[in-house]
N, C-alpha and C. Protein backbone atom coordinates (compact mmCIF):
# COMPACT_ATOMS: atom_id res chain seq x y z
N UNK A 1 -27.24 6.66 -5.50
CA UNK A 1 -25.82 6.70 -5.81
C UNK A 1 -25.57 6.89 -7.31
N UNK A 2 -26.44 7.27 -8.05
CA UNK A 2 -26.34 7.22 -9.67
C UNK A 2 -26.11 8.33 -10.16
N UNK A 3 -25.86 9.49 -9.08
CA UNK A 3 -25.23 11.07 -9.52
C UNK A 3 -23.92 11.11 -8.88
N UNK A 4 -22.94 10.66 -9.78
CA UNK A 4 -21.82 10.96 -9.60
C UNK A 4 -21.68 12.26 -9.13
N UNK A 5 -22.18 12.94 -10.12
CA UNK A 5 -21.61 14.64 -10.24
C UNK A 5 -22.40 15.64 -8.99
N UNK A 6 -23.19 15.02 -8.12
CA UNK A 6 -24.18 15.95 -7.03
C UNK A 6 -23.31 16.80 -6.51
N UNK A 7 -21.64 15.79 -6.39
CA UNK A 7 -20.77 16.62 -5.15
C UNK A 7 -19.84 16.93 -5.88
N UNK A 8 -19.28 17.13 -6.77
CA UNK A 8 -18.90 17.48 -7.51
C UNK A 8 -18.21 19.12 -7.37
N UNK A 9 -16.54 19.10 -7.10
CA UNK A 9 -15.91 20.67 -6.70
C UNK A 9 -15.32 20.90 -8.44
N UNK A 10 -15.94 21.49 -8.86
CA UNK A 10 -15.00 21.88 -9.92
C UNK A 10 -13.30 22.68 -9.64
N UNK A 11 -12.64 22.57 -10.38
CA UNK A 11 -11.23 23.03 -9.97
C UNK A 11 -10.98 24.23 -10.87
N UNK A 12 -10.73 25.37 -10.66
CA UNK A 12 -10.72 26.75 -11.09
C UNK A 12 -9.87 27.06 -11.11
N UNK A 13 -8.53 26.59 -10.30
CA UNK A 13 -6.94 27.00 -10.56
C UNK A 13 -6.16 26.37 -9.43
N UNK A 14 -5.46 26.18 -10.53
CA UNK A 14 -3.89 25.09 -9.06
C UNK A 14 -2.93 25.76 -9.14
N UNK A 15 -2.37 25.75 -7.34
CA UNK A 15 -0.95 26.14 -7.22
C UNK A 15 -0.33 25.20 -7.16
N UNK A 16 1.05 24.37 -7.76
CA UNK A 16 1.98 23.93 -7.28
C UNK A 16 2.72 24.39 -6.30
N UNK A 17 2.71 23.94 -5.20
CA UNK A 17 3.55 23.95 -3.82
C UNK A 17 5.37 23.86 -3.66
N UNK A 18 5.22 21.79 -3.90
CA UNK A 18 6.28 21.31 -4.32
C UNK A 18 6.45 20.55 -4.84
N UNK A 19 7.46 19.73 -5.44
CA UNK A 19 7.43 18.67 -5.90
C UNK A 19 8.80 17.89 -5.60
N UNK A 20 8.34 16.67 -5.37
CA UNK A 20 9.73 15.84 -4.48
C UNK A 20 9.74 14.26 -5.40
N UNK A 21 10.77 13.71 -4.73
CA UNK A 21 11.14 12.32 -5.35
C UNK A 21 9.64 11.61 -5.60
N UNK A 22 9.27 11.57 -4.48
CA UNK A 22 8.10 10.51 -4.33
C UNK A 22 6.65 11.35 -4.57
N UNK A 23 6.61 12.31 -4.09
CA UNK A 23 5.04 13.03 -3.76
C UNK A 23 5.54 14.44 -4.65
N UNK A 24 4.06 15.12 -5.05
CA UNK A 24 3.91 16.34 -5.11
C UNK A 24 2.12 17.06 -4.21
N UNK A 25 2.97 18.31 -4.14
CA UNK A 25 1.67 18.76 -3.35
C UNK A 25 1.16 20.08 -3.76
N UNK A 26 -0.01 20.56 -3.79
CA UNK A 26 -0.82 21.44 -4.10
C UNK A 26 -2.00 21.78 -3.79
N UNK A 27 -1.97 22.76 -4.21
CA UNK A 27 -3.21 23.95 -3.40
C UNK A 27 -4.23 23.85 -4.96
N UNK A 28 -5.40 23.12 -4.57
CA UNK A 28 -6.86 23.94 -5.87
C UNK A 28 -7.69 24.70 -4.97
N UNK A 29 -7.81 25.87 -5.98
CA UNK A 29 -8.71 26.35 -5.75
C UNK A 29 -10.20 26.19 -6.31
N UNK A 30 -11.54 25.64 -5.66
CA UNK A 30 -12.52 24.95 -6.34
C UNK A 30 -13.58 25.45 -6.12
N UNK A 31 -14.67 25.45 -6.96
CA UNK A 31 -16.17 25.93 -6.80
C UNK A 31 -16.72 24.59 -6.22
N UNK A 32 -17.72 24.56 -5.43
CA UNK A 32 -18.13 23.85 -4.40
C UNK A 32 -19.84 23.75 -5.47
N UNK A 33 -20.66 22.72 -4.79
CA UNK A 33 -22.20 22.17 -5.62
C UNK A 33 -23.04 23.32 -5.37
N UNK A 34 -22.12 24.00 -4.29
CA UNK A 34 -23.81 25.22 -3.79
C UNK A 34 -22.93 26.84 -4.44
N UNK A 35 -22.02 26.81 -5.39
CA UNK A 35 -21.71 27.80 -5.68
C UNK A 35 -20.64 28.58 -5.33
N UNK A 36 -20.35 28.49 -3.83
CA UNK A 36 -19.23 28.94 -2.74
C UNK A 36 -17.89 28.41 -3.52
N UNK A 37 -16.87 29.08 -2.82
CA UNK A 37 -15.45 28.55 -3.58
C UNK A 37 -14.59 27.96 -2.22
N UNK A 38 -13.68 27.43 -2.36
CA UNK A 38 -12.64 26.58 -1.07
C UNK A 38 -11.69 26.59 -1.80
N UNK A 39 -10.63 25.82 -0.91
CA UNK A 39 -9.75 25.38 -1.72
C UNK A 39 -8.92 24.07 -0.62
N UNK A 40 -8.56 23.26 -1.60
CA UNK A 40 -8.18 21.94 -0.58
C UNK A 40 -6.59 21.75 -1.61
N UNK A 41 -5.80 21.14 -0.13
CA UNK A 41 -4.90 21.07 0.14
C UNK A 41 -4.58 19.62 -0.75
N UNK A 42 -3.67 19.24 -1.83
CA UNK A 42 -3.68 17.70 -2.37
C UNK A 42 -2.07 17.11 -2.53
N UNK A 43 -2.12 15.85 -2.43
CA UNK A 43 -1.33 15.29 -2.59
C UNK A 43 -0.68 14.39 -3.48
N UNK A 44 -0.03 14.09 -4.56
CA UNK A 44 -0.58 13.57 -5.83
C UNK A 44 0.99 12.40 -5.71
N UNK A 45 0.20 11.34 -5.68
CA UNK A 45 1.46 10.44 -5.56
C UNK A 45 1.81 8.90 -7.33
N UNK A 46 2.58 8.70 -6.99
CA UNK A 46 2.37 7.59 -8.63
C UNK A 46 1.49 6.22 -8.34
N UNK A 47 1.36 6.24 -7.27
CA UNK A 47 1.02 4.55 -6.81
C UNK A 47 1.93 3.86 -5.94
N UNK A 48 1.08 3.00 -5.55
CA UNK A 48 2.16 1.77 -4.98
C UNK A 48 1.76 0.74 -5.23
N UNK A 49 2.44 -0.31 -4.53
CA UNK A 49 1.79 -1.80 -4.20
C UNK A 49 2.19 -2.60 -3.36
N UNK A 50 1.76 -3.75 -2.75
CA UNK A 50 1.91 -4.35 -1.15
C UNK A 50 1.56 -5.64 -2.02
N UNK A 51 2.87 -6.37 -1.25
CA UNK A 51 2.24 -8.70 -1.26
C UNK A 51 1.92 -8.80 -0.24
N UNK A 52 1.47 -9.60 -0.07
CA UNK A 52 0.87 -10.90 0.92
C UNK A 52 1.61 -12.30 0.91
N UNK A 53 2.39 -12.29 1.18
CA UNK A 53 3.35 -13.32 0.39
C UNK A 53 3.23 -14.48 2.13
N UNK A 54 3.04 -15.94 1.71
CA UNK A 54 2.97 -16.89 2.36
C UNK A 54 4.20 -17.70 2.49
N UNK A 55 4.83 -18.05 2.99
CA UNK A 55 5.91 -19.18 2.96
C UNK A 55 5.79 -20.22 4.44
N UNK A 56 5.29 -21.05 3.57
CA UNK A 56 5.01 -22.27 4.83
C UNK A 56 3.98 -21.98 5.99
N UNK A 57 2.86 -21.33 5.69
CA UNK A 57 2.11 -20.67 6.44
C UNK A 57 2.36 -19.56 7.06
N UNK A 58 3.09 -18.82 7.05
CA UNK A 58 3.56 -17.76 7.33
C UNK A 58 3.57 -16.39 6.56
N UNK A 59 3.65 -15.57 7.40
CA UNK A 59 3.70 -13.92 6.17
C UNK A 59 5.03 -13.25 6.42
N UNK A 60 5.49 -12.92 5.22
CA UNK A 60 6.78 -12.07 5.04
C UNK A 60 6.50 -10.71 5.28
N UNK A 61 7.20 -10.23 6.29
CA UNK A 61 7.09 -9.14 6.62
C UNK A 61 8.32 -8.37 6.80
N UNK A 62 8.22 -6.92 6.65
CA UNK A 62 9.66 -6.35 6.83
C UNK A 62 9.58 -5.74 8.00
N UNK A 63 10.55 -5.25 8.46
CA UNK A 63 10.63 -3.83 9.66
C UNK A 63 11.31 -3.23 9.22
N UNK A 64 10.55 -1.68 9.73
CA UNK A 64 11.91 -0.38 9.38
C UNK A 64 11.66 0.56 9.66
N UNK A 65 12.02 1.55 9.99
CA UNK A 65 12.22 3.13 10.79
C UNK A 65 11.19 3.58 9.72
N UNK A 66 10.14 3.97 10.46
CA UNK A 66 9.39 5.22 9.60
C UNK A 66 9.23 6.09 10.00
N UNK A 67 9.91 7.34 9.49
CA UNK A 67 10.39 8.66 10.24
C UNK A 67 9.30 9.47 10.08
N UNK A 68 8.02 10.11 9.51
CA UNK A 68 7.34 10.67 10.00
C UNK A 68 6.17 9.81 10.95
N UNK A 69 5.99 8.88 11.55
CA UNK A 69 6.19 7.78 12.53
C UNK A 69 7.02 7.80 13.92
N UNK A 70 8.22 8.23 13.83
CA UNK A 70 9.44 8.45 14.72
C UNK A 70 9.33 7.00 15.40
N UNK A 71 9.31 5.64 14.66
CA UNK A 71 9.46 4.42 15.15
C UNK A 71 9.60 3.54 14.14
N UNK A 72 9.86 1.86 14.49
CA UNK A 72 9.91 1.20 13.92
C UNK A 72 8.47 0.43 13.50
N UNK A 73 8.08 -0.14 12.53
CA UNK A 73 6.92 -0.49 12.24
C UNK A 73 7.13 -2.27 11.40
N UNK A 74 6.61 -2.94 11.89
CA UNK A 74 6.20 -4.40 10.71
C UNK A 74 5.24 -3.82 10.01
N UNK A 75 5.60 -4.66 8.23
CA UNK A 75 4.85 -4.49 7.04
C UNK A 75 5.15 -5.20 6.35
N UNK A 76 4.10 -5.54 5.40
CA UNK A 76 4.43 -6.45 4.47
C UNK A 76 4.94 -5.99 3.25
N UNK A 77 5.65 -6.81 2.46
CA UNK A 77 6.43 -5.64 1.30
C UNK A 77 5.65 -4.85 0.55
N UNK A 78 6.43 -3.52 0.41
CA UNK A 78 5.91 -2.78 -0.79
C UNK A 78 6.24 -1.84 -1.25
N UNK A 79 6.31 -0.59 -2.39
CA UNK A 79 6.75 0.13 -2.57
C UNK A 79 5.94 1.40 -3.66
N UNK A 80 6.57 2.35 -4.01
CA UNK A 80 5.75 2.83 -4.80
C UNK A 80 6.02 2.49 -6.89
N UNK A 81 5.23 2.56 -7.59
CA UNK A 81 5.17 2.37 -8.58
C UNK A 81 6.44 3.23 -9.85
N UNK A 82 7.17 2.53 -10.29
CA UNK A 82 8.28 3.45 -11.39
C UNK A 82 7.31 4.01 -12.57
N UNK A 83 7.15 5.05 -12.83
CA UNK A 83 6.75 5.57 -14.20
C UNK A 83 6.66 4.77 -15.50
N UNK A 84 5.64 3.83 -15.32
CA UNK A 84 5.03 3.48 -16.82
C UNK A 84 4.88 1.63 -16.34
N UNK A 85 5.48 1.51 -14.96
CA UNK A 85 5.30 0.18 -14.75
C UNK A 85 3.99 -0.36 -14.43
N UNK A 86 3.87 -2.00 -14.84
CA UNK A 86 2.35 -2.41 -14.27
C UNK A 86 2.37 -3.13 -12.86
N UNK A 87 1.75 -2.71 -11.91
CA UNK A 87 1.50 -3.27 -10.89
C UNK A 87 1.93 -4.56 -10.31
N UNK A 88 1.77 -5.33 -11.48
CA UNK A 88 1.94 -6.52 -11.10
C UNK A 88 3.34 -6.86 -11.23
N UNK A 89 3.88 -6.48 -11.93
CA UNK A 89 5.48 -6.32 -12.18
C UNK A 89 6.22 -5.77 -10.63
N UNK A 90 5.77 -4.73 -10.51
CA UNK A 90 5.88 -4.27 -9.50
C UNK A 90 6.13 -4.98 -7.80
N UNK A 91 4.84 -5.29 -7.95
CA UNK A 91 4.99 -6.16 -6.56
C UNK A 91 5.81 -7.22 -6.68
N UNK A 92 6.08 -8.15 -7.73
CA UNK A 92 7.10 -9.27 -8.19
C UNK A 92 8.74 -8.75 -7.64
N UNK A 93 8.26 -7.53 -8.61
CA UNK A 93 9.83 -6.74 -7.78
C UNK A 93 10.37 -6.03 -6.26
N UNK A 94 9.12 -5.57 -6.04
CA UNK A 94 9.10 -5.34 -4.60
C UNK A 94 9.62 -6.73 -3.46
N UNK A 95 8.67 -7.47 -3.91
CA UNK A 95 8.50 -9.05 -2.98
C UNK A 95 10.50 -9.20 -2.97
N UNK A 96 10.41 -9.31 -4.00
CA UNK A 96 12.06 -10.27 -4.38
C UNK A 96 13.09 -8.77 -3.56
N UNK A 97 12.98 -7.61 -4.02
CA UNK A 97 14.00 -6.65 -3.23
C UNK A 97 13.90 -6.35 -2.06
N UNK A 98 13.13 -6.70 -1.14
CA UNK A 98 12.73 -6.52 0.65
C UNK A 98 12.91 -7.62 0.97
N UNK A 99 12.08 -8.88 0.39
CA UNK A 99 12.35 -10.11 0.71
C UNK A 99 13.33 -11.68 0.87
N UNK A 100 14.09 -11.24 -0.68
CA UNK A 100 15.06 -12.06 -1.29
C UNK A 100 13.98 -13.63 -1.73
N UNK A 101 12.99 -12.93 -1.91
CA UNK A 101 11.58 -14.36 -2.59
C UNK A 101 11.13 -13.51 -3.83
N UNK A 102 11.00 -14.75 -4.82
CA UNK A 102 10.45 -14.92 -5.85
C UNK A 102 9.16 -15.35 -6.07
N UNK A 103 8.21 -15.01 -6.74
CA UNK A 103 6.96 -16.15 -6.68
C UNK A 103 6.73 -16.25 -8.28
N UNK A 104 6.04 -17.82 -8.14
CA UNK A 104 5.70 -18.34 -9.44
C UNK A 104 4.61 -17.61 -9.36
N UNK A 105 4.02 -17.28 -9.29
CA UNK A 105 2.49 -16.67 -9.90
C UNK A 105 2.20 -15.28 -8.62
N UNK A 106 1.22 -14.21 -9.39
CA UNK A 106 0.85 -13.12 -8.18
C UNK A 106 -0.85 -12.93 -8.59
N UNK A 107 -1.03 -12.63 -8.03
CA UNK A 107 -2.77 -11.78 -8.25
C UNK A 107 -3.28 -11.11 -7.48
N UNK A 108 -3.78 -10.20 -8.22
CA UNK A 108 -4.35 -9.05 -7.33
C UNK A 108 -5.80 -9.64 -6.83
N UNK A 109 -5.62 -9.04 -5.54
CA UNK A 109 -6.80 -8.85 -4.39
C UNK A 109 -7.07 -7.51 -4.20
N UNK A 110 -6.62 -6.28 -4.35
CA UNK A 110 -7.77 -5.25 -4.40
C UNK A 110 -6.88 -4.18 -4.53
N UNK A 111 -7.75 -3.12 -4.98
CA UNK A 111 -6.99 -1.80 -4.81
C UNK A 111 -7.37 -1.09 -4.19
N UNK A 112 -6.67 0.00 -3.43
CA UNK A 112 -7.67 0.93 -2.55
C UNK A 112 -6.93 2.48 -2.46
N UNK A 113 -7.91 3.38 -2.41
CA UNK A 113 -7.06 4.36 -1.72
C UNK A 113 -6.47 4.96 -0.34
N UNK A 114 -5.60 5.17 0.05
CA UNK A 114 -4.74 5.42 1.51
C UNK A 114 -5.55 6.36 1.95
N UNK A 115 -5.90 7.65 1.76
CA UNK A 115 -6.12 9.05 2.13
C UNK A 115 -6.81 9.82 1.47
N UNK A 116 -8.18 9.37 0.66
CA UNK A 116 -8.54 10.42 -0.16
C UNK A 116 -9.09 11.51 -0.05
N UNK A 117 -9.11 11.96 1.57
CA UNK A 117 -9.58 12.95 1.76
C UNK A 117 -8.31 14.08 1.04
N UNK A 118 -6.95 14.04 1.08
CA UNK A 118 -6.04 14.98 0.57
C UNK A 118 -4.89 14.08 -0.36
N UNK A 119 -4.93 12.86 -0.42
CA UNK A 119 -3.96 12.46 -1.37
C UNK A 119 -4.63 11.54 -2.37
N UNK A 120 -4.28 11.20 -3.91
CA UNK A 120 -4.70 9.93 -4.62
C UNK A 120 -3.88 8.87 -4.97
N UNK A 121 -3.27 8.80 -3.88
CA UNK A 121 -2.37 7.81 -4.02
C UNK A 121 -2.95 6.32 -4.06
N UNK A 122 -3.20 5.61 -4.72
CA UNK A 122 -3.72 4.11 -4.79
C UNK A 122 -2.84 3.01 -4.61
N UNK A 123 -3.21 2.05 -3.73
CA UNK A 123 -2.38 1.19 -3.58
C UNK A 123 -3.13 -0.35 -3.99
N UNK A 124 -1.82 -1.51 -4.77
CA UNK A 124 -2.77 -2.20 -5.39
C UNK A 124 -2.24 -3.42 -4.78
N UNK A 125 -2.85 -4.26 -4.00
CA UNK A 125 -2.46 -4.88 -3.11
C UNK A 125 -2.68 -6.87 -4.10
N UNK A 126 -1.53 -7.50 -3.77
CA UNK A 126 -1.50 -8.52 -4.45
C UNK A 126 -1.15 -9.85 -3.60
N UNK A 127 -1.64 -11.28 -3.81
CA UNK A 127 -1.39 -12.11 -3.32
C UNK A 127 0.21 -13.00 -3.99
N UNK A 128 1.13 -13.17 -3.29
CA UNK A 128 1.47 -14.21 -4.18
C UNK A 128 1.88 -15.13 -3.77
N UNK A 129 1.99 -16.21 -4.82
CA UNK A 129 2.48 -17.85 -4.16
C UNK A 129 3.74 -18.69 -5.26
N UNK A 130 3.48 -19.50 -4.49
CA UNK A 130 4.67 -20.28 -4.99
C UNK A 130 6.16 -19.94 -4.75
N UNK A 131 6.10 -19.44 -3.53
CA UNK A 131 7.76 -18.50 -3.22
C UNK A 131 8.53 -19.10 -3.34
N UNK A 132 9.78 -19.05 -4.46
CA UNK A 132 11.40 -19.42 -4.12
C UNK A 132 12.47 -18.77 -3.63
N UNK A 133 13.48 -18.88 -3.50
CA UNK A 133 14.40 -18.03 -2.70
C UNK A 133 15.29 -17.27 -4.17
N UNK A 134 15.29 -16.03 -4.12
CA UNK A 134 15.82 -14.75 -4.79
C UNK A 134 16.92 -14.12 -4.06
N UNK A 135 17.07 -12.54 -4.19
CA UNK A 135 18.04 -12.05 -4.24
C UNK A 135 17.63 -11.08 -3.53
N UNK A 136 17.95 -10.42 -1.92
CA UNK A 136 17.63 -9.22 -1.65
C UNK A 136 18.44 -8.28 -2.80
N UNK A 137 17.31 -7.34 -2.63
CA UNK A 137 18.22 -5.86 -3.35
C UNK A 137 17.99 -4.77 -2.82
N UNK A 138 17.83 -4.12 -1.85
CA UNK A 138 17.48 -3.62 -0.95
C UNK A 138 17.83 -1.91 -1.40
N UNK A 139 17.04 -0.75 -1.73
CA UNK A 139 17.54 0.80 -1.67
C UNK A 139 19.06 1.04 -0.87
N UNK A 140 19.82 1.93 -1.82
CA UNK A 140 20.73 2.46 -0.84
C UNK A 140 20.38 3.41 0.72
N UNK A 141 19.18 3.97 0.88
CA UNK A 141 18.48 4.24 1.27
C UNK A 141 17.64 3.89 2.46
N UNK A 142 18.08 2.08 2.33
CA UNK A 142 16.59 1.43 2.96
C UNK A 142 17.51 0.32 3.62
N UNK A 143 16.91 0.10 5.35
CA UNK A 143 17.52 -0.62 5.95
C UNK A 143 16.45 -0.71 6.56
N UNK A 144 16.60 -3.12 6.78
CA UNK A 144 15.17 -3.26 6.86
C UNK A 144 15.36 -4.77 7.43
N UNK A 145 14.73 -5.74 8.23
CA UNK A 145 14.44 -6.48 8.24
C UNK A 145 13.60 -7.59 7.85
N UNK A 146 14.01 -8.66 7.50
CA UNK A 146 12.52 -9.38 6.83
C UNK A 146 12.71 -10.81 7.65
N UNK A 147 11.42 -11.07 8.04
CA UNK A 147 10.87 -12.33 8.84
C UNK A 147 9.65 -12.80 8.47
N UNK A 148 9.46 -14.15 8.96
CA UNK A 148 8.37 -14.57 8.67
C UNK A 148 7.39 -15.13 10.00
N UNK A 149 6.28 -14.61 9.99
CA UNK A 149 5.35 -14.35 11.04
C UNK A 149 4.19 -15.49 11.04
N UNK A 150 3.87 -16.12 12.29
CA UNK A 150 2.44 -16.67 12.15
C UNK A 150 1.01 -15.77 12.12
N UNK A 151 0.23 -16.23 12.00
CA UNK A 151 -0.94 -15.31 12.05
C UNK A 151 -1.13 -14.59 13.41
N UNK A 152 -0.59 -15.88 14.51
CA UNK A 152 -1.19 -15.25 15.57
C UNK A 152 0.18 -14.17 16.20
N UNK A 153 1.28 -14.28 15.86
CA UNK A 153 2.04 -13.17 15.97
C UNK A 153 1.78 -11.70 15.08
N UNK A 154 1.15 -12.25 13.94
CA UNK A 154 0.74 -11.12 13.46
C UNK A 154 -0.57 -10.07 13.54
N UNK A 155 -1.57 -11.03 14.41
CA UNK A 155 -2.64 -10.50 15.11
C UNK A 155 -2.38 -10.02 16.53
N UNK A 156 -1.08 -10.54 16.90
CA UNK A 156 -0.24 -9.41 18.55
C UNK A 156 0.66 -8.21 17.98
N UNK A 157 1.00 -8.20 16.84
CA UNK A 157 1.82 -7.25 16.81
C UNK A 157 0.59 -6.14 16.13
N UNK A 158 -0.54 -6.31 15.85
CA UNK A 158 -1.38 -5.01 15.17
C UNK A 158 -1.98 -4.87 16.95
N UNK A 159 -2.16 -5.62 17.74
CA UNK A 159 -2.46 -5.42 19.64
C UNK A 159 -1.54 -4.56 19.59
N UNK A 160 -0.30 -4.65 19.71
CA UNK A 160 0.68 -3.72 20.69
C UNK A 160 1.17 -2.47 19.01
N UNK A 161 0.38 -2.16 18.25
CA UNK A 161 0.58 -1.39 17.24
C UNK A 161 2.12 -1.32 16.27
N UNK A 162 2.55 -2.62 16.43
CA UNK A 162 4.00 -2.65 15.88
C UNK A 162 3.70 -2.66 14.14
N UNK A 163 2.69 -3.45 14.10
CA UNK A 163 1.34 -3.26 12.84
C UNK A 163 0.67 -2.42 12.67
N UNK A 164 0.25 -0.98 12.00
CA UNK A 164 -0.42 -0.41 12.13
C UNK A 164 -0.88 0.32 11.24
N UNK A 165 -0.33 -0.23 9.73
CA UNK A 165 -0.49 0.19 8.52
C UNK A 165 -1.95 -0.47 8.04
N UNK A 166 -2.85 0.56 7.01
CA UNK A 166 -3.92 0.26 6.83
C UNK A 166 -3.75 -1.40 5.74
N UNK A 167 -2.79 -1.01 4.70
CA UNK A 167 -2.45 -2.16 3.77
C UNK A 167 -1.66 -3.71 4.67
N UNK A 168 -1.27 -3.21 5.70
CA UNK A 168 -0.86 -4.72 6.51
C UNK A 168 -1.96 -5.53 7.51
N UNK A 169 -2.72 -4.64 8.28
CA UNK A 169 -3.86 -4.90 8.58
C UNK A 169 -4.65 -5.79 7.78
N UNK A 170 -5.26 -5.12 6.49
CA UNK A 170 -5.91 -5.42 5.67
C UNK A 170 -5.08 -6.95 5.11
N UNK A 171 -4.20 -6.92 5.00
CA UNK A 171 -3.39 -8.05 4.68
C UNK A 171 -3.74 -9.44 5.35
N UNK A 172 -3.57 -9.17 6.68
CA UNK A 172 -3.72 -9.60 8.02
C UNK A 172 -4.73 -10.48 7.97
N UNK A 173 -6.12 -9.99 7.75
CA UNK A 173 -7.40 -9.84 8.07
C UNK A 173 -7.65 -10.91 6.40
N UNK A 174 -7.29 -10.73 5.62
CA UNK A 174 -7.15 -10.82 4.33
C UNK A 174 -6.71 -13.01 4.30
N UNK A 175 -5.54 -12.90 5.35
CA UNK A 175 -5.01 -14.15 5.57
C UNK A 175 -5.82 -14.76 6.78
N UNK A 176 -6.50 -14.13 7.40
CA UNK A 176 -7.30 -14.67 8.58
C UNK A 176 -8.44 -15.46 7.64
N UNK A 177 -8.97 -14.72 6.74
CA UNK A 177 -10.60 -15.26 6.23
C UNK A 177 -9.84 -16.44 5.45
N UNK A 178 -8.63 -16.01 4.38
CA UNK A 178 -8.26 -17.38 3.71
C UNK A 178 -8.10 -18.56 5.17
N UNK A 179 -7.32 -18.61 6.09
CA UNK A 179 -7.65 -19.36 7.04
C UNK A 179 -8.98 -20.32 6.92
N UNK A 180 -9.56 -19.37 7.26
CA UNK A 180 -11.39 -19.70 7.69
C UNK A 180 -12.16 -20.13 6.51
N UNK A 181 -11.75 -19.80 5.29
CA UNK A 181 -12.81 -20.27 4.49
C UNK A 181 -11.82 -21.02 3.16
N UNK A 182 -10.84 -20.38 2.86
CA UNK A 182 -9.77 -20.86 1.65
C UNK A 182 -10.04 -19.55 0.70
N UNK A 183 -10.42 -18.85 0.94
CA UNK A 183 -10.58 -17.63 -0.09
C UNK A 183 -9.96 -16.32 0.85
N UNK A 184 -9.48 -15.57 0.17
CA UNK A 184 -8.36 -14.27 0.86
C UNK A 184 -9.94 -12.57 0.74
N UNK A 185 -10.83 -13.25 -0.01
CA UNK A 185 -11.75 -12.05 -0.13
C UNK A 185 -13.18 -12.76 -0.40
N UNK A 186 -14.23 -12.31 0.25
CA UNK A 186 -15.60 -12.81 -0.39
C UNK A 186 -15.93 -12.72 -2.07
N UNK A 187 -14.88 -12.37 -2.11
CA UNK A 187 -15.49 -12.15 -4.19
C UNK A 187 -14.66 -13.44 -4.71
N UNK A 188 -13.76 -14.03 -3.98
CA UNK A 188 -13.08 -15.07 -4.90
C UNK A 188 -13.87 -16.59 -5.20
């Protein structure tokens, strides 16, 4: 694993496609390790971030129409990143505008990428605690529910796929091991 560069596509020229509120997309055209050329399809997003947020043993979760989805889905809060903000700010603000909770303290538990086969969108997923009661602020945009779930409702709703996001899962799974051991990840 100590050659980064074995696979390595060099990029020889980009088309811009489009570019929208949230995403932009584009065409490279790339030289491949054995010489050959391709070209892959990309998706270039700012970031996001997702809580894990606990209240009284429980997880805050939202619902809401996700239209390329064509259904409703449970998730735990999150959103994508404003231009120049830090993560952690972020989710503080996320938590409190889906949720109407505040937390005294947050920390990150991991980052990951969604899709890297065609997008680099990273998502930086955070714990937080100490919840007080805040202020929904909700998108003009965004109509949403927020509840608070036990584990084992939240291990039936990823059964009947009402859960089915990789970052809520992971969430999920995340609050199962803290359960079982008091730690949310083997590295803590």
């Amino acid at each position: 694993m100590a050659n980064d560069k074995k696979f390595e596509e060099v990029t020889v020229k980009t088309e811009p496609i489009f570019q929208g509120r949230v995403i932009s997309l584009q065409v490279d055209h790339v030289k491949l390790p054995n010489g050959e050329t391709a070209t892959r399809e990309i998706v270039r997003h700012p970031g996001a971030v997702a809580v894990l947020a606990l209240l009284d043993d429980k997880l805050l979760v939202v619902e809401q129409y996700r239209k390329p989805l064509e259904k409703s889905q449970v998730e735990i809060p999150a959103g994508k990143l404003e231009p120049g903000e830090e993560p952690a700010e972020a989710a503080k603000r996320e938590l409190e505008e889906e949720t109407g909770y505040r937390c005294e303290s947050i920390r990150h538990l991991c980052s990951f990428y969604t899709s890297p086969g065609f997008a680099d969108e990273i998502l930086h997923l955070y714990v937080a605690e100490k919840l007080t009661k805040g202020t929904v602020q909700l998108d003009e945009d965004e109509f949403i529910d927020c509840e608070a779930i036990t584990l084992e409702q939240a291990l039936d709703l990823i059964k009947q796929q009402r859960i089915s996001d990789a970052k809520t899962i992971l969430a999920v799974y995340a609050w199962q091991l803290y359960r079982l051991t008091g730690a949310f990840s083997p590295h803590e």
